[in-house]
Protein backbone atom coordinates (compact mmCIF):
# COMPACT_ATOMS: atom_id res chain seq x y z
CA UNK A 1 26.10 -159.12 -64.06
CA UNK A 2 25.78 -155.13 -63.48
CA UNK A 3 22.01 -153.78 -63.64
CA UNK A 4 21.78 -151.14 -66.53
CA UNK A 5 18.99 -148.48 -66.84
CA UNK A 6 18.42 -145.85 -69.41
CA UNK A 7 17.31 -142.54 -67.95
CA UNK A 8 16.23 -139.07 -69.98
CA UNK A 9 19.01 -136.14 -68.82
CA UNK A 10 17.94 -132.39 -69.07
CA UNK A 11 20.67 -130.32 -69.18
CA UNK A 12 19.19 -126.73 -67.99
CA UNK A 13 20.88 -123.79 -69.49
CA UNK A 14 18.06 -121.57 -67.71
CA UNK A 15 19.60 -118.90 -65.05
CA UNK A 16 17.14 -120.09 -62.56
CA UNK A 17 18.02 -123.75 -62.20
CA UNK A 18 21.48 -124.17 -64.28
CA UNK A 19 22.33 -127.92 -64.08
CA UNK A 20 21.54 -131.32 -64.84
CA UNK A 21 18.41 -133.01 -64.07
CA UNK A 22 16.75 -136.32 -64.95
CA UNK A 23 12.69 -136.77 -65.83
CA UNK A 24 10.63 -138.50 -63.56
CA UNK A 25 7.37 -141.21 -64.44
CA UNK A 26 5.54 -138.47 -64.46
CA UNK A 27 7.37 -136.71 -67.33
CA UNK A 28 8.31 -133.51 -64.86
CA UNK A 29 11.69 -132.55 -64.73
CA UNK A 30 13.56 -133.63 -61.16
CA UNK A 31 16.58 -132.98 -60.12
CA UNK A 32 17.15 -136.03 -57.85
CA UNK A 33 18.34 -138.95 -59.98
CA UNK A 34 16.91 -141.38 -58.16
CA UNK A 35 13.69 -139.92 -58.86
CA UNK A 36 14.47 -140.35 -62.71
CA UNK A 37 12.22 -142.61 -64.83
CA UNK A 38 14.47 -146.12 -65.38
CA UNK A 39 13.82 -148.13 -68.55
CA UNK A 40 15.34 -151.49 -69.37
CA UNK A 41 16.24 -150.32 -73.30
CA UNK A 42 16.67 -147.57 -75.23
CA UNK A 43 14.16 -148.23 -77.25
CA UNK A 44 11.44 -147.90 -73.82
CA UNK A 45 13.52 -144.86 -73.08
CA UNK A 46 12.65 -143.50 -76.36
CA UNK A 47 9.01 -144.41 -76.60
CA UNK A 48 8.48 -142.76 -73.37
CA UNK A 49 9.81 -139.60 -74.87
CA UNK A 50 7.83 -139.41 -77.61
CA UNK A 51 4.69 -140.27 -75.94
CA UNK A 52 5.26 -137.34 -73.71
CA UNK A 53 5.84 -135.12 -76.42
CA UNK A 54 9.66 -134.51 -75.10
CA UNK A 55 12.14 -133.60 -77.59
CA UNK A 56 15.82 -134.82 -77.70
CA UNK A 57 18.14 -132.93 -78.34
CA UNK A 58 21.82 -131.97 -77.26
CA UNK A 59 20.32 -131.10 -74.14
CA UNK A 60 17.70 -133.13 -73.27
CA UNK A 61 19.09 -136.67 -73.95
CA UNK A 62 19.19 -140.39 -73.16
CA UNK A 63 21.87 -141.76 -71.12
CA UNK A 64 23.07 -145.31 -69.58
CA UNK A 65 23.27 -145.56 -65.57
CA UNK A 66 25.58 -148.48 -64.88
CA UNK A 67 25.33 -150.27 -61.11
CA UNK A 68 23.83 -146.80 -60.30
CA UNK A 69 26.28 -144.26 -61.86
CA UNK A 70 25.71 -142.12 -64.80
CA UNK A 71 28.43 -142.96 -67.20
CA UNK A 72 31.03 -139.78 -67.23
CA UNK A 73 30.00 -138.98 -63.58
CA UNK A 74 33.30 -138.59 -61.22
């Protein structure tokens, strides 16, 4: 059986820090995914979002890591 976790993706279109990065338990943004915050569903992924006041959008999103990969990752 492959181990699935949802994780919240932050696309930066800022000069400073272009690039994707993930949010952490804390909420902060981090730019090491294996500091990302891992939830079992969606639906955990989503509560966790709203409870830290973080929109989704087209950038900042919720994404599937399967067996440790982010799905569309070469």
């Amino acid at each position: 059986m492959k181990q699935t976790w949802f994780v919240i993706v932050a696309n930066s279109q800022e000069r400073v820090a272009p690039g994707t990065c993930y949010i952490a338990q804390d909420a902060s943004p981090t730019m090491m995914r294996s500091n990302a915050a891992r939830f079992s569903s969606f639906t955990d992924a989503q509560e966790f979002a709203d409870e830290n006041r973080i929109e989704l959008n087209a950038q900042t999103y919720i994404d599937l890591i399967i067996q440790g990969r982010i799905r569309g990752d070469a």
